[in-house]
C-alpha atoms as a PDB file:
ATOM      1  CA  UNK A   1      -2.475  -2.979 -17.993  1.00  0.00           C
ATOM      2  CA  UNK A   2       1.011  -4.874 -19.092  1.00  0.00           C
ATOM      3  CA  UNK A   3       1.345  -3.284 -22.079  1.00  0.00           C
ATOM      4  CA  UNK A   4       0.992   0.169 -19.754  1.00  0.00           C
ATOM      5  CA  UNK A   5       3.659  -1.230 -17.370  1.00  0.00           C
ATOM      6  CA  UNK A   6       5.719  -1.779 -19.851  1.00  0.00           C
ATOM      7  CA  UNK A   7       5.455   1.437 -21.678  1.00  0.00           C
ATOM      8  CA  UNK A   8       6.068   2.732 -17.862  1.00  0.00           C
ATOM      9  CA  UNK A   9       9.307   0.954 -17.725  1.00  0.00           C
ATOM     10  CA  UNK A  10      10.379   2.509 -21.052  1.00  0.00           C
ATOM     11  CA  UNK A  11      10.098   6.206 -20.471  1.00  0.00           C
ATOM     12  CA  UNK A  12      11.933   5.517 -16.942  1.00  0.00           C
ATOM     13  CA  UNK A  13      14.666   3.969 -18.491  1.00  0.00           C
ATOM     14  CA  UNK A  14      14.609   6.495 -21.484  1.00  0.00           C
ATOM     15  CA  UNK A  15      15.109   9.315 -18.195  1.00  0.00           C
ATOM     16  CA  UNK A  16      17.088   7.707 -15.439  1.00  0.00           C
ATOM     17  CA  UNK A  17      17.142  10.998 -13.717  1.00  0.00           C
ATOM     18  CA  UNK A  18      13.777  10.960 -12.890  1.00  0.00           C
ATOM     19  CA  UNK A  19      12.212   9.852  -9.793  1.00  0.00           C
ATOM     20  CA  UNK A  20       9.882   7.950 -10.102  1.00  0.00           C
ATOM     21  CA  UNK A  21       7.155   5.934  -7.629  1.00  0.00           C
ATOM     22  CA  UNK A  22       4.332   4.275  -8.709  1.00  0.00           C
ATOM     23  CA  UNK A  23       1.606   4.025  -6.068  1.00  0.00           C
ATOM     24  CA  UNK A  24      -1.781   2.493  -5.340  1.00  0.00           C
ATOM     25  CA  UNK A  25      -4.868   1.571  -3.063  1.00  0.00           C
ATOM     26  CA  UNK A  26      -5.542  -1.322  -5.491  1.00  0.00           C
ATOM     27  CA  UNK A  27      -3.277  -3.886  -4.935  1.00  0.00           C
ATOM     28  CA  UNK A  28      -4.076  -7.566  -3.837  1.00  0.00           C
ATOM     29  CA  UNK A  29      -2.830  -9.787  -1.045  1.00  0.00           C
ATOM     30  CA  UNK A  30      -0.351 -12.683  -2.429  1.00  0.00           C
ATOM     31  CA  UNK A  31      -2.763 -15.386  -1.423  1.00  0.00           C
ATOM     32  CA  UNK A  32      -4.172 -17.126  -4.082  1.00  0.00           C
ATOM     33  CA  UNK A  33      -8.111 -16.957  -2.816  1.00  0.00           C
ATOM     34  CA  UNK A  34      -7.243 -13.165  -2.183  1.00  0.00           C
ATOM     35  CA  UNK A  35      -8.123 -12.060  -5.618  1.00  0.00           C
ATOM     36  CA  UNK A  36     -11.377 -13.818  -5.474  1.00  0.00           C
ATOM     37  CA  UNK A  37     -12.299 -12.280  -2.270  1.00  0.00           C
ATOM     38  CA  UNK A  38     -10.875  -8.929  -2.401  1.00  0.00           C
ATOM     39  CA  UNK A  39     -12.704  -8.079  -5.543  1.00  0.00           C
ATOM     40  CA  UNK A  40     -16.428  -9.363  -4.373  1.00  0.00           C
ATOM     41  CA  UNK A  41     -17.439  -6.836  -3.037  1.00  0.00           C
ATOM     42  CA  UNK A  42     -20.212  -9.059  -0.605  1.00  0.00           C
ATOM     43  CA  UNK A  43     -16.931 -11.047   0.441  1.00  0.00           C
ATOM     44  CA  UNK A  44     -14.743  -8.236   0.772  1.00  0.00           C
ATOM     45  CA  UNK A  45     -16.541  -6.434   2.907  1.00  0.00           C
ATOM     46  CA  UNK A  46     -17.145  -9.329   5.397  1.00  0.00           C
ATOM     47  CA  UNK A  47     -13.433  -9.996   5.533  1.00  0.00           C
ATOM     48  CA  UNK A  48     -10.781  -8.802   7.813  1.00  0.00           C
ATOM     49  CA  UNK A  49      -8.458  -6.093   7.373  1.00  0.00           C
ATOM     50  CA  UNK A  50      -5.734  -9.131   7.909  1.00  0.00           C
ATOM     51  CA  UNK A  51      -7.574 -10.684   4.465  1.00  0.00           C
ATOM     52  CA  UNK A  52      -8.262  -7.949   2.587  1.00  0.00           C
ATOM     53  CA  UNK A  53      -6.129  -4.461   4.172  1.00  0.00           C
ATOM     54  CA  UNK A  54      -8.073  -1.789   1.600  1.00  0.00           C
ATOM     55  CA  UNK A  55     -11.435  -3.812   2.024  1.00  0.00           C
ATOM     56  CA  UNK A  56     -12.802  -4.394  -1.969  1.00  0.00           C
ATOM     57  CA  UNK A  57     -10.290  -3.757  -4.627  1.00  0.00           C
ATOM     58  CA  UNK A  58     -11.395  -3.145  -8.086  1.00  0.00           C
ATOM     59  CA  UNK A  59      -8.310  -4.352 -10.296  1.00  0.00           C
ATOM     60  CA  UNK A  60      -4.748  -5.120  -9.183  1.00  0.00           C
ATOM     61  CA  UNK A  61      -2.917  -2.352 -10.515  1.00  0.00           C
ATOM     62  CA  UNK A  62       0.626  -3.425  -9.252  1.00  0.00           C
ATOM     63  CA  UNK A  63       0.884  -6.226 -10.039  1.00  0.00           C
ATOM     64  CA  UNK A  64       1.411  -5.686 -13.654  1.00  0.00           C
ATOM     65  CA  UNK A  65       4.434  -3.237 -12.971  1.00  0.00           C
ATOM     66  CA  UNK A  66       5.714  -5.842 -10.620  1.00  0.00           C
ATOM     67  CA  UNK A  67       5.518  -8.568 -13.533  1.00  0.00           C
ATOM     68  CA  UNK A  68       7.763  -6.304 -15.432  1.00  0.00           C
ATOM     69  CA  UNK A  69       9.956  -5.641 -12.806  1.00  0.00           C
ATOM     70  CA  UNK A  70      11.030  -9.116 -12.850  1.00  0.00           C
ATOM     71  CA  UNK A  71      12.647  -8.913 -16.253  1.00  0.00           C
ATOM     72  CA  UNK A  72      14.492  -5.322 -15.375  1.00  0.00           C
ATOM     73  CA  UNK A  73      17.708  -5.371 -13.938  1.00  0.00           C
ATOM     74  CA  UNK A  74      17.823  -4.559 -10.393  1.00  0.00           C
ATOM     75  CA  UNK A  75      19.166  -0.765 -11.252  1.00  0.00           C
ATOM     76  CA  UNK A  76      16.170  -0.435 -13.784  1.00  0.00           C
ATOM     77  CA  UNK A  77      12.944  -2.177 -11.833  1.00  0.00           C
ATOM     78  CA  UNK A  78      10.147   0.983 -10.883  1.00  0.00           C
ATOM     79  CA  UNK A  79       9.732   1.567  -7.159  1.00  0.00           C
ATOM     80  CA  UNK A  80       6.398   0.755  -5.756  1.00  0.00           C
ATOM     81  CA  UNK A  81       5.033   2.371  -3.274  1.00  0.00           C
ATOM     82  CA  UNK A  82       1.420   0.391  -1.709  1.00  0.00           C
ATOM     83  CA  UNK A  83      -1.110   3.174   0.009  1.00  0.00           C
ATOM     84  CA  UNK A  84      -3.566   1.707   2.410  1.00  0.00           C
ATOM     85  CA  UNK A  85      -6.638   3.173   2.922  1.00  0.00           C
ATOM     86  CA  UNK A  86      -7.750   4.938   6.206  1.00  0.00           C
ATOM     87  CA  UNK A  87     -10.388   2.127   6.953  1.00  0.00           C
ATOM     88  CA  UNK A  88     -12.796   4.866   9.050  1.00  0.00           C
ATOM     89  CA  UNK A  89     -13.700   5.185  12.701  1.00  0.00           C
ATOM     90  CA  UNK A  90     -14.205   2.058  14.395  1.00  0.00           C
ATOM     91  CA  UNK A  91     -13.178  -0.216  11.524  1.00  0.00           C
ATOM     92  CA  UNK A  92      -9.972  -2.520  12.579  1.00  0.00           C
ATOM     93  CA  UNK A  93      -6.705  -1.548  10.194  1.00  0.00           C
ATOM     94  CA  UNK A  94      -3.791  -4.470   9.556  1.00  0.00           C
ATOM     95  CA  UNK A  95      -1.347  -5.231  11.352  1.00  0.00           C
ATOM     96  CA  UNK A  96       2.196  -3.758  10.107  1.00  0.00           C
ATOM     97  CA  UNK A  97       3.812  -7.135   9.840  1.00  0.00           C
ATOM     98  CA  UNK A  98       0.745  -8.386   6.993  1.00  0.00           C
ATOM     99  CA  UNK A  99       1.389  -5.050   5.409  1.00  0.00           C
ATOM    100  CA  UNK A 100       4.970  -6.169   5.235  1.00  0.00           C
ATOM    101  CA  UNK A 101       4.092  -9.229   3.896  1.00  0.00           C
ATOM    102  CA  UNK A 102       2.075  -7.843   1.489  1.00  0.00           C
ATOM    103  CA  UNK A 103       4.392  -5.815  -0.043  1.00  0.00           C
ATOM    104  CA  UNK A 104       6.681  -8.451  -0.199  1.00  0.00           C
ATOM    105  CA  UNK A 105       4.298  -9.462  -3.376  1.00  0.00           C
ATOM    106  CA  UNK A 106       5.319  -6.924  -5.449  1.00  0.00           C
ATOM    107  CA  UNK A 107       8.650  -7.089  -6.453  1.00  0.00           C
ATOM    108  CA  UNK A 108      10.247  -3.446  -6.747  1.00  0.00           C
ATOM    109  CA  UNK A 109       7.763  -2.534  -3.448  1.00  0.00           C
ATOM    110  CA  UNK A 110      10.182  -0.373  -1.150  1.00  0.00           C
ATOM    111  CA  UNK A 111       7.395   1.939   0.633  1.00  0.00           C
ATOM    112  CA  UNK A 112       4.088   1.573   2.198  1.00  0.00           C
ATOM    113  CA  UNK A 113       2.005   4.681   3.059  1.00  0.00           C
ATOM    114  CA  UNK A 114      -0.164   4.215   5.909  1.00  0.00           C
ATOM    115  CA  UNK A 115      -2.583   6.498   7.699  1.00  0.00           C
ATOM    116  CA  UNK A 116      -1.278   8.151  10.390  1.00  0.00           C
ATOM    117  CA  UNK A 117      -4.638   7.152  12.202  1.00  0.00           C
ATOM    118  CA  UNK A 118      -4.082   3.873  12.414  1.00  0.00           C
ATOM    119  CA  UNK A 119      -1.351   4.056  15.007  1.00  0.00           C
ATOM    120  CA  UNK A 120      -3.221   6.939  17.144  1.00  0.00           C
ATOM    121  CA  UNK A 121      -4.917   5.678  20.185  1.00  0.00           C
ATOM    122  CA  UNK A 122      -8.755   5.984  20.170  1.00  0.00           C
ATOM    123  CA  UNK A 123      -9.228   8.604  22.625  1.00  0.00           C
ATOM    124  CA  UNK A 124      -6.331  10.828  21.035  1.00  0.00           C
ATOM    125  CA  UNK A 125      -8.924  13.507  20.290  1.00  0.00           C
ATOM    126  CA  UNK A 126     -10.083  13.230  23.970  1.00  0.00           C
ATOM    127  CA  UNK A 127      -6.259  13.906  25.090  1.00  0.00           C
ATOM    128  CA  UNK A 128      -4.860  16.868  26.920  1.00  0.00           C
ATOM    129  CA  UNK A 129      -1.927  18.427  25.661  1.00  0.00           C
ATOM    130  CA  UNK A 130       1.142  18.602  26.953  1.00  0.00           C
ATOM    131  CA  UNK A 131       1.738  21.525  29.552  1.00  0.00           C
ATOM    132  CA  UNK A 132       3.991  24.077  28.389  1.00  0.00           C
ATOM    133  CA  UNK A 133       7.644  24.565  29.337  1.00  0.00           C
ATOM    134  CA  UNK A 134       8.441  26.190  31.817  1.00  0.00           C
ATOM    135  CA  UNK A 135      10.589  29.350  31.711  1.00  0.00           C
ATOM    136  CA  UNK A 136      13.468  29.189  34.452  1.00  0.00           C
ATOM    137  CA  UNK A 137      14.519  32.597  34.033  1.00  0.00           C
END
């Protein structure tokens, strides 16, 4: 995967007028047990969303373009965005702030993508909408 980051970093540099974001479910917490337990998949799955926010992760894939990021100048480093998975009905999501912290792992992070669900209450299906306005004519 470095050797891919840094062929990454080359063709965005070779066309600056390109956006570019680089996204991912599979990134890792920057505790140093994190990669042990986020990739078990026995030990992910017992942890908490606070430990592990996308439950098992395979391989870190952001961490390699982050790595490479840190010998770009600033102008030059490739955003990163970090997705986090919709955790299902009834599963607990992360807070925002460890998402935050999180993402303060990978250097070049500047987004976050979140389900919508996780901020909607749990009866939100259940809700009535709001009445219609009225006409005053």
């Amino acid at each position: 995967k470095p050797r891919l980051s840094a062929k990454v970093a080359e063709i965005v540099k070779r066309y600056p007028e390109a956006k570019v974001v680089i996204s991912s479910f599979q990134w890792i917490p920057p505790e140093e047990d994190a990669a042990t337990t986020c990739t078990d998949p026995v030990k992910a799955d017992k942890a908490s969303p606070e430990k592990c926010p996308n439950g098992r992760v395979f391989n870190d894939l952001l961490f390699p373009i982050s790595e490479i990021n840190k010998r770009l100048p600033e102008a030059e480093r490739i955003p990163i965005a970090l997705l986090v998975e919709d955790r299902g009905e009834g599963r607990p999501s992360p807070s925002t702030s460890r998402l935050a912290e999180c993402a303060q792992r990978y250097l070049g992070a500047f987004q976050i993508n979140i389900p919508v669900t996780m901020f909607l209450p749990e009866d939100f299906a259940d809700l009535e909408p709001p009445p219609a306005p009225m006409d005053l004519q």
